[in-house]
N, C-alpha and C. Protein backbone atom coordinates (compact mmCIF):
# COMPACT_ATOMS: atom_id res chain seq x y z
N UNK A 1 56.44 -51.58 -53.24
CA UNK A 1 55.57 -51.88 -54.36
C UNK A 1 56.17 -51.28 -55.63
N UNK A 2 56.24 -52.29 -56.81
CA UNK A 2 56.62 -51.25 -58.10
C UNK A 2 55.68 -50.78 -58.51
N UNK A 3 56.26 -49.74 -59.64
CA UNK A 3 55.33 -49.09 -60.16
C UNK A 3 55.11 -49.47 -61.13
N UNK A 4 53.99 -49.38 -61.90
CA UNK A 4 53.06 -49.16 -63.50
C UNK A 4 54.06 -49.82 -64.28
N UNK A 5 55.37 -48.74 -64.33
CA UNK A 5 56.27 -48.93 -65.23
C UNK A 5 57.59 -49.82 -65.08
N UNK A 6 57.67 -50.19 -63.97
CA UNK A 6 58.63 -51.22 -63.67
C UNK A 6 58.09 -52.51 -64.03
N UNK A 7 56.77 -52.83 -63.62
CA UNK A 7 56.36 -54.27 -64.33
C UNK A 7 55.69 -54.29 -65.18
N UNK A 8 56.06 -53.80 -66.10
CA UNK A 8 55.56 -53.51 -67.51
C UNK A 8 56.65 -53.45 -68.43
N UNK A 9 57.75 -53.34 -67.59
CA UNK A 9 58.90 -52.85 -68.27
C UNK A 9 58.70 -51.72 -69.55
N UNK A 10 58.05 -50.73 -69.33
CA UNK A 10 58.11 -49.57 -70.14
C UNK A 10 58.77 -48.45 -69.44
N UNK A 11 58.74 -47.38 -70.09
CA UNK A 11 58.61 -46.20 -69.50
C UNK A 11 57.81 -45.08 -70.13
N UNK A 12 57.77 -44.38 -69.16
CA UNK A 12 56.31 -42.97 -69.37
C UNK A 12 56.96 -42.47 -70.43
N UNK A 13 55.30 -41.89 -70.78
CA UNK A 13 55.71 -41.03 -72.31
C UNK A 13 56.34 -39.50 -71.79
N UNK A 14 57.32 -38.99 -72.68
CA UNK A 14 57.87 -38.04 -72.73
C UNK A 14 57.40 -36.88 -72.70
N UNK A 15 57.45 -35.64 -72.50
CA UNK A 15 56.71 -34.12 -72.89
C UNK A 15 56.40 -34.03 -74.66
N UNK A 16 55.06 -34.06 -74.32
CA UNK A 16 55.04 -33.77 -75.79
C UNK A 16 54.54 -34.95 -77.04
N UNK A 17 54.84 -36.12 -76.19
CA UNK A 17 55.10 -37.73 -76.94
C UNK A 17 53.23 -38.16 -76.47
N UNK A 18 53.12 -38.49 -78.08
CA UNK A 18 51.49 -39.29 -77.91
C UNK A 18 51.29 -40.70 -78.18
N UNK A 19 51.09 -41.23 -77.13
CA UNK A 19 50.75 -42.48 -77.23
C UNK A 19 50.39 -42.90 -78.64
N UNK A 20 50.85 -44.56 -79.07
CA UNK A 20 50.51 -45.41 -80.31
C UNK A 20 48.89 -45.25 -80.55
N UNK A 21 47.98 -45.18 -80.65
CA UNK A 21 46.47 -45.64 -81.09
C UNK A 21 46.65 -46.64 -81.84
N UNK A 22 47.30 -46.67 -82.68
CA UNK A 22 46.84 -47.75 -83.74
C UNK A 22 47.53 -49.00 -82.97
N UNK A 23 48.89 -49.31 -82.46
CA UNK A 23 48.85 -50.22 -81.40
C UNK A 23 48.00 -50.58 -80.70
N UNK A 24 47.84 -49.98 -79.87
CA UNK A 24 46.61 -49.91 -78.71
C UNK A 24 45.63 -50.55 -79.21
N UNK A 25 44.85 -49.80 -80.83
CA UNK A 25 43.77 -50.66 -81.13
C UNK A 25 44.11 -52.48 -82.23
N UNK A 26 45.27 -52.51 -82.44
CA UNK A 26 45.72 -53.45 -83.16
C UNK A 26 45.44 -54.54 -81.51
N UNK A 27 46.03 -54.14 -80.54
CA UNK A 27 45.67 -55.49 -79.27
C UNK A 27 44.67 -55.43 -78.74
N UNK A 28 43.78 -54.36 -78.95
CA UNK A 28 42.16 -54.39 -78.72
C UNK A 28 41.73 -55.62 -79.25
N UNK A 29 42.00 -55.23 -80.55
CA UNK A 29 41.14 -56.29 -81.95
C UNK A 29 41.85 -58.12 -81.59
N UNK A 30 43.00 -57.70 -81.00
CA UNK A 30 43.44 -59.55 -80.86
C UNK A 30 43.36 -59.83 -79.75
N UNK A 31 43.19 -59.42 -78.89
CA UNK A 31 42.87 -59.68 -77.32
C UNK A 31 41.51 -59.86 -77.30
N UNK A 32 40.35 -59.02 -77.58
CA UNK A 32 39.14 -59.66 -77.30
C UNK A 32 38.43 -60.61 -78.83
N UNK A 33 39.46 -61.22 -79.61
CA UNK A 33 39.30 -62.10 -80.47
C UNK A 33 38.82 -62.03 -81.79
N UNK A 34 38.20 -60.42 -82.04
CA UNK A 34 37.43 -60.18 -83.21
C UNK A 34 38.79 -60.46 -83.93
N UNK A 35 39.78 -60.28 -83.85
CA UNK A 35 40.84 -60.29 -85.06
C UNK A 35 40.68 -61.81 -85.74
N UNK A 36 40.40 -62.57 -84.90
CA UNK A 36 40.11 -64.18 -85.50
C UNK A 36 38.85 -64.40 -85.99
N UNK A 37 37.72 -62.90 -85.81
CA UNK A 37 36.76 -63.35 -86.61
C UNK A 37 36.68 -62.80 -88.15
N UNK A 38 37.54 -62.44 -88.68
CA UNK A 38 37.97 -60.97 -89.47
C UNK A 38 37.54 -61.80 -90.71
N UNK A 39 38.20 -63.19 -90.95
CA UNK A 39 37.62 -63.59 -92.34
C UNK A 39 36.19 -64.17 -92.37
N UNK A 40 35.83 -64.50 -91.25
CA UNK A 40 34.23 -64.95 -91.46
C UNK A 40 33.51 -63.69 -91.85
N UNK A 41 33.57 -62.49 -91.26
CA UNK A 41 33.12 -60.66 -91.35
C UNK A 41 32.85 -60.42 -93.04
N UNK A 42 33.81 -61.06 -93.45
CA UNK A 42 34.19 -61.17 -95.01
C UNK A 42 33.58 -61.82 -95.92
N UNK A 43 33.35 -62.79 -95.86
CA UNK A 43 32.67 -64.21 -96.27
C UNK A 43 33.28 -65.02 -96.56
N UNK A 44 34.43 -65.64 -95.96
CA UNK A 44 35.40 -66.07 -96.30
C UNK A 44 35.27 -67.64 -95.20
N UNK A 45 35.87 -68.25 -95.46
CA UNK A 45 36.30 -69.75 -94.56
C UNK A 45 37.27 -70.29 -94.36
N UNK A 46 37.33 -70.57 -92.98
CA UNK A 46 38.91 -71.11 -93.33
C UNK A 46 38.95 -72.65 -93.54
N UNK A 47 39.65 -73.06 -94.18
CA UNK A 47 40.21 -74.27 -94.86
C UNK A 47 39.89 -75.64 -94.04
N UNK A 48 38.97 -76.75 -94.06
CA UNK A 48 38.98 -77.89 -92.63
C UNK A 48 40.20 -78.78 -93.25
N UNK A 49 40.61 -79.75 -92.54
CA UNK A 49 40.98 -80.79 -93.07
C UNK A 49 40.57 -81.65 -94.44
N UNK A 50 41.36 -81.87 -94.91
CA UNK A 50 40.82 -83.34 -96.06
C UNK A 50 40.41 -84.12 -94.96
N UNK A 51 39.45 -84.74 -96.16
CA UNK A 51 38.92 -85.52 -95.86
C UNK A 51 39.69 -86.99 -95.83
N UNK A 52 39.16 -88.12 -94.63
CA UNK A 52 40.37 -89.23 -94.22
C UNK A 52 39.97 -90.42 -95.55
N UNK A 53 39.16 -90.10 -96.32
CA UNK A 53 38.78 -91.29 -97.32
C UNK A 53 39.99 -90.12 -98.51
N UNK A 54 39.82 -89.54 -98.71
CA UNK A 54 40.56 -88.95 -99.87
C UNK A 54 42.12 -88.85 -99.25
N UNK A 55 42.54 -88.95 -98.06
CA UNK A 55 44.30 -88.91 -97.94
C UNK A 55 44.48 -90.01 -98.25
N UNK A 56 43.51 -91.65 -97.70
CA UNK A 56 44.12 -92.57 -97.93
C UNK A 56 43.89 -93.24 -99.33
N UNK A 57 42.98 -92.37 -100.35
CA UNK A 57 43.25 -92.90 -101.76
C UNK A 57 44.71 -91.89 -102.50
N UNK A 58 45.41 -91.22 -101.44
CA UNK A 58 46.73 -90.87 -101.90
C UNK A 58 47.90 -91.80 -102.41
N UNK A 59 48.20 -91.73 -103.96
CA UNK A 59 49.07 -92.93 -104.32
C UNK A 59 50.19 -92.13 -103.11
N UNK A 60 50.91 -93.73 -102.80
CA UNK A 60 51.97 -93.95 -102.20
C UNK A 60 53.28 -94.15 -103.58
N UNK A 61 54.60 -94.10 -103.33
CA UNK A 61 55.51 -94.12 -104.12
C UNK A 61 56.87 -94.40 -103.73
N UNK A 62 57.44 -95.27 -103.74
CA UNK A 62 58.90 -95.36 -103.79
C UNK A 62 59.83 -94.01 -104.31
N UNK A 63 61.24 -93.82 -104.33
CA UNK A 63 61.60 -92.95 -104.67
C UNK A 63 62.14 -93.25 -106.24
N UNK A 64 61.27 -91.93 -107.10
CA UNK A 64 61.82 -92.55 -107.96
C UNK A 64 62.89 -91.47 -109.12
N UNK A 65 63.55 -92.21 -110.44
CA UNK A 65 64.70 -91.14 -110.79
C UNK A 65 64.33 -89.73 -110.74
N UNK A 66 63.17 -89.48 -111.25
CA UNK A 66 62.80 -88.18 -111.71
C UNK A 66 62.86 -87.50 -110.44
N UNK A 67 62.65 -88.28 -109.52
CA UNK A 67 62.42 -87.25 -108.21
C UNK A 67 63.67 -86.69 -106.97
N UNK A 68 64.81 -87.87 -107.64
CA UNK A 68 66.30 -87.87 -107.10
C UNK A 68 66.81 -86.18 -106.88
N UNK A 69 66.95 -85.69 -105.52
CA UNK A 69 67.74 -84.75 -105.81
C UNK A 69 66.87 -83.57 -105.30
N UNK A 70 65.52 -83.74 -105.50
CA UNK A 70 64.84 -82.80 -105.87
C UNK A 70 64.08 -82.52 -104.13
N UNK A 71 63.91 -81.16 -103.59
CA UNK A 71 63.67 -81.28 -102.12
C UNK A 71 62.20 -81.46 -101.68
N UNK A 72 61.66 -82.03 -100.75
CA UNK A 72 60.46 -82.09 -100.06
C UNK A 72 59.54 -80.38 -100.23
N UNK A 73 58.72 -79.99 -100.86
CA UNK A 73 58.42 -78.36 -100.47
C UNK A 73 58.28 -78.44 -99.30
N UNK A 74 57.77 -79.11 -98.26
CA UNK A 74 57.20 -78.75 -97.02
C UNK A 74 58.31 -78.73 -96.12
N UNK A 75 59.47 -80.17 -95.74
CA UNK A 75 60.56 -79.99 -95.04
C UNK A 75 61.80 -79.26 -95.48
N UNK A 76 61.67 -79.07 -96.87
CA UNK A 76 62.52 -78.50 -98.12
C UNK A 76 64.44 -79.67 -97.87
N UNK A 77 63.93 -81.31 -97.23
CA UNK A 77 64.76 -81.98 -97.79
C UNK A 77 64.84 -82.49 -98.62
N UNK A 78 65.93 -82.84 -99.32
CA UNK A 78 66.35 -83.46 -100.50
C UNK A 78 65.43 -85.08 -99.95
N UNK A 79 65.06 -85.52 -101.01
CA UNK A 79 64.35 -86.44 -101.30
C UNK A 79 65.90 -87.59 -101.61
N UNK A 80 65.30 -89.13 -100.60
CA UNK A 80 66.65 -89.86 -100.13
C UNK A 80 66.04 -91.02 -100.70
N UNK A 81 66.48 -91.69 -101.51
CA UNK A 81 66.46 -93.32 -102.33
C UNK A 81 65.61 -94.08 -101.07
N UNK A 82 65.05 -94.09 -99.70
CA UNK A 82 64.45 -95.07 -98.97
C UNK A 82 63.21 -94.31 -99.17
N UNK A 83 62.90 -92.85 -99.01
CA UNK A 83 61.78 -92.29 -98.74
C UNK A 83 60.55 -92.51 -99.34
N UNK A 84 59.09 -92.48 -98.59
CA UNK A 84 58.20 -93.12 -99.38
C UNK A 84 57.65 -91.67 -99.58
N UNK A 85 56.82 -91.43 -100.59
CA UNK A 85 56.32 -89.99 -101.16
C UNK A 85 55.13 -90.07 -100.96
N UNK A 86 54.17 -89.49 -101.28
CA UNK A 86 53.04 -89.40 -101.71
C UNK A 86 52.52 -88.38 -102.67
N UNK A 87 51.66 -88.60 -103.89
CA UNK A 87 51.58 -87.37 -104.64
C UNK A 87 50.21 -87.03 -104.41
N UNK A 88 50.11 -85.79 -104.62
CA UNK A 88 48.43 -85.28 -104.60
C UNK A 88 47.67 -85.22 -105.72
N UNK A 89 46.87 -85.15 -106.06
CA UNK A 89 46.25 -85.32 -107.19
C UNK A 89 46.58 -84.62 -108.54
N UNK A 90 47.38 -83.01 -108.13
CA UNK A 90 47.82 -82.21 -109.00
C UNK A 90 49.40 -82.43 -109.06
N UNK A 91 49.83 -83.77 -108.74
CA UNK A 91 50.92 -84.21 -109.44
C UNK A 91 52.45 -83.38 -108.25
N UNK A 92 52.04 -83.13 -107.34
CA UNK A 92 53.29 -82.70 -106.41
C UNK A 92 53.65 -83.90 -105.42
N UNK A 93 54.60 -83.88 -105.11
CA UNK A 93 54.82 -84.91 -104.20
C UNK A 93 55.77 -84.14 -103.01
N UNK A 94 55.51 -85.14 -102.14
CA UNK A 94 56.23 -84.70 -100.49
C UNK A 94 56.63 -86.24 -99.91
N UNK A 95 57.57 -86.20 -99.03
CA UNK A 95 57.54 -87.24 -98.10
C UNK A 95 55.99 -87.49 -97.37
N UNK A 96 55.59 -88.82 -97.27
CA UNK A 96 54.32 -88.87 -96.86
C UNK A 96 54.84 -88.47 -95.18
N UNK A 97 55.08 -88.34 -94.10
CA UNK A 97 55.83 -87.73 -93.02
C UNK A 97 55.59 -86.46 -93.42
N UNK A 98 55.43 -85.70 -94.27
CA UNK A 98 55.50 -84.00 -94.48
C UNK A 98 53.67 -83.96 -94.68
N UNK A 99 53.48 -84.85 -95.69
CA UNK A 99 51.82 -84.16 -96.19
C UNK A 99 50.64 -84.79 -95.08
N UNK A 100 51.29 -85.89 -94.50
CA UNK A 100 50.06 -86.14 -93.66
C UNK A 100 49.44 -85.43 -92.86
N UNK A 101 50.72 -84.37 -91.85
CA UNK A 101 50.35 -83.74 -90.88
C UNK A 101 49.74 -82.79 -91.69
N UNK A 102 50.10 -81.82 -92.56
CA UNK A 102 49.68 -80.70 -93.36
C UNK A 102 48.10 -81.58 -93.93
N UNK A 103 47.95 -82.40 -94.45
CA UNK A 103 46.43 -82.64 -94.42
C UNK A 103 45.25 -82.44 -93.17
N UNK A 104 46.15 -83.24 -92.22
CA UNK A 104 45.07 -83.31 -91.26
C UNK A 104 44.77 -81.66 -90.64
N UNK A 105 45.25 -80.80 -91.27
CA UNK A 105 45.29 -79.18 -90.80
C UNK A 105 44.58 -78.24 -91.63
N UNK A 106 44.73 -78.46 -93.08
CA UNK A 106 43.74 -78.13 -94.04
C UNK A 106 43.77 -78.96 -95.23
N UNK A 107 43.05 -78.70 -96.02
CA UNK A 107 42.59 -79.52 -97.31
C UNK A 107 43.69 -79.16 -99.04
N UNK A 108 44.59 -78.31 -98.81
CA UNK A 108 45.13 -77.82 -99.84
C UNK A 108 46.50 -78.16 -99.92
N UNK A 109 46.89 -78.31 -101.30
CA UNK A 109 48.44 -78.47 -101.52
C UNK A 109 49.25 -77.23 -101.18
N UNK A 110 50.26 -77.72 -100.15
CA UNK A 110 50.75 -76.77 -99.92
C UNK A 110 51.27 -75.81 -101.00
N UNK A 111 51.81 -76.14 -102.35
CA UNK A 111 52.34 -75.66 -103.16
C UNK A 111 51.72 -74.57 -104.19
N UNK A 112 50.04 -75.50 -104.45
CA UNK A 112 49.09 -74.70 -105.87
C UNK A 112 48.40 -74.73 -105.09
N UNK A 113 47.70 -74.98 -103.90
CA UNK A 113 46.68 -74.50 -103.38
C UNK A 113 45.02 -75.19 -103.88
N UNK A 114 45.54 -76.93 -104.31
CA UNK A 114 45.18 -77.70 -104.88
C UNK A 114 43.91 -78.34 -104.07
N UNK A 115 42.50 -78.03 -104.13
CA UNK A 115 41.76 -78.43 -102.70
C UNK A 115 41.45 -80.18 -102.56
N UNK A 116 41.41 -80.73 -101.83
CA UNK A 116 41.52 -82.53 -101.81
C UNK A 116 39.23 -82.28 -101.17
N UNK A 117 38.95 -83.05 -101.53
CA UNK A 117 37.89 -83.40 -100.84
C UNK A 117 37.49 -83.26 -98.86
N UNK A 118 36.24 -82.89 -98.56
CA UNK A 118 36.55 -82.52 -96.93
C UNK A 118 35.16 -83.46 -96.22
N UNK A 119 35.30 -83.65 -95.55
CA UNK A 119 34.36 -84.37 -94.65
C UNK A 119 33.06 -83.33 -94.03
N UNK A 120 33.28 -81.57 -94.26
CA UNK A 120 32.54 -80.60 -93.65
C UNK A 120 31.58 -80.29 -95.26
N UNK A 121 30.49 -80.48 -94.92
CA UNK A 121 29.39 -80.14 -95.48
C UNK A 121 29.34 -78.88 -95.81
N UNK A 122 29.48 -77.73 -94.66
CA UNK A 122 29.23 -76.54 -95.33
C UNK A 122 30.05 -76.00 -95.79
N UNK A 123 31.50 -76.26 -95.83
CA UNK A 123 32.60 -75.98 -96.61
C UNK A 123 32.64 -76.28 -97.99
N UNK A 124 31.91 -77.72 -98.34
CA UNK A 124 31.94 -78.03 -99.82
C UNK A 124 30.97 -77.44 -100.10
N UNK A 125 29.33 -77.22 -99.50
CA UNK A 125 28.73 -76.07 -100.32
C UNK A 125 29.12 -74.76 -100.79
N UNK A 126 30.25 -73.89 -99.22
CA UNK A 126 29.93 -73.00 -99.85
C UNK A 126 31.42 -73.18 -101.20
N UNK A 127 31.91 -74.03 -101.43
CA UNK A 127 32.72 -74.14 -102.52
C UNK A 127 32.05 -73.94 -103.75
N UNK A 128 31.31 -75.03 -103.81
CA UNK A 128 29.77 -74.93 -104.81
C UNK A 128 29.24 -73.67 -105.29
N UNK A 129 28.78 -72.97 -104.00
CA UNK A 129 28.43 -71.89 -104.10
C UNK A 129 29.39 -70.53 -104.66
N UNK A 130 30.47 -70.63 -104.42
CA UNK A 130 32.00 -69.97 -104.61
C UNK A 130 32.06 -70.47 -106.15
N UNK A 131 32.03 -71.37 -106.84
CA UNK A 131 31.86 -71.87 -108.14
C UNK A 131 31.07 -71.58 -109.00
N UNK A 132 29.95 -71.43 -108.37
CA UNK A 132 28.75 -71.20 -109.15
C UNK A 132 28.56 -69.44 -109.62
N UNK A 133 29.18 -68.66 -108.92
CA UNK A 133 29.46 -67.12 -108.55
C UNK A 133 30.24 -67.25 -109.26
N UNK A 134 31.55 -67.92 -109.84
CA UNK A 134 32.77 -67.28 -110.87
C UNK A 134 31.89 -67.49 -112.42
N UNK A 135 31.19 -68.80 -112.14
CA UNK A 135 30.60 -69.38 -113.75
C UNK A 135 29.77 -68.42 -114.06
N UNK A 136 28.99 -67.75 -113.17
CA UNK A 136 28.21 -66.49 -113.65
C UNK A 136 28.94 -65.14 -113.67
N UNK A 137 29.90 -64.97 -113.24
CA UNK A 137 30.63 -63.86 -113.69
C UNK A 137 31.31 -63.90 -114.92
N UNK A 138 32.00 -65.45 -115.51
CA UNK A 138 32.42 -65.44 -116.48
C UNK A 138 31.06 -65.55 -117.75
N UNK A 139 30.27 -65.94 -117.19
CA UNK A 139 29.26 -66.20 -118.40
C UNK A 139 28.47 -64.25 -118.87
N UNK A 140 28.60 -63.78 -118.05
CA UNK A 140 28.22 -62.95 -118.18
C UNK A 140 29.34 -61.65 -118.69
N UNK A 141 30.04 -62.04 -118.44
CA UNK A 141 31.56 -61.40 -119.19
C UNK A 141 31.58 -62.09 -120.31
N UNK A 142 31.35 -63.27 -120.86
CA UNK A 142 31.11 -63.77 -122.03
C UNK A 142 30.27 -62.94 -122.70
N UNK A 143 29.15 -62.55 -122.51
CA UNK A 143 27.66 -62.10 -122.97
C UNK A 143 28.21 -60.72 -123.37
N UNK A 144 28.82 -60.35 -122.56
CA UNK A 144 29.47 -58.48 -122.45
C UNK A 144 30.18 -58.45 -123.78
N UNK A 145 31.33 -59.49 -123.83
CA UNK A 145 32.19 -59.74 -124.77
C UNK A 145 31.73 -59.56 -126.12
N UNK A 146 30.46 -60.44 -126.20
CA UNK A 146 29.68 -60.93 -127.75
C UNK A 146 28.75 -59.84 -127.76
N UNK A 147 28.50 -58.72 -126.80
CA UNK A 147 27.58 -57.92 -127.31
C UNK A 147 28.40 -56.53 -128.25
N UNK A 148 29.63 -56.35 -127.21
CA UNK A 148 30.38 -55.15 -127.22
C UNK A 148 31.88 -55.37 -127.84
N UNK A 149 32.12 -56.55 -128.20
CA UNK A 149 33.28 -57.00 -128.76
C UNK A 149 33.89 -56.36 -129.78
């Protein structure tokens, strides 16, 4: 029979030598999964897909001069006189082959972080809601401004 340390491929700690903790608790936290709950804990969300009515109002594009030369961000190839593009609304373009898959995974340009429309309800509220929280921080930093200016 092996031992502990043969199929583990480690070996025992030394005289004197104290075990990692913070290891130990770093595979606590990802082994029983809280590490994947870490941004919900936060208030945070993660990203759904675009939505399939907003990829397919994505203009399509031939290749054109301006874009000669210039590489895909996502595959980071040079962009080739047959390739068909697609641009996103904030004016980036990719081989449509690069942005489709990256849509169907989350809703943002890979590049600016540009959000496309989503099919999940509580994602666009809490966007709304995420919006509505900056307009009152700035309005009220406005107010600060004009009192104490």
């Amino acid at each position: 029979m092996a031992s502990y340390f043969d199929e583990h491929d480690c070996e025992p700690l030394g005289p004197g030598e104290q075990p990692n903790h913070f290891l130990h608790l770093a595979r606590l936290l990802l082994d029983s999964g809280v590490a994947a709950l870490e941004g919900q804990m936060f208030g945070e969300k993660k990203a759904p897909p675009a939505s399939k009515e907003a990829v397919e109002q994505l203009p399509t594009y031939s290749l054109s001069g301006t874009d000669l030369g210039k590489p895909c961000p996502v595959c980071l190839l040079e962009f080739a006189p047959d390739d068909m593009l697609k641009a996103m609304p904030c004016k980036h373009r990719f081989h449509a082959s690069c942005i489709l898959p990256w849509l169907q995974q989350t809703n943002s340009c890979p590049v600016c972080r540009h959000e496309l429309p989503t099919d999940d309800t509580d994602y666009e509220e809490f966007k709304r809601q995420k919006g509505r929280a900056k307009d009152r921080e700035a309005r009220i930093e406005q107010l600060h401004d004009s009192m104490f200016g």
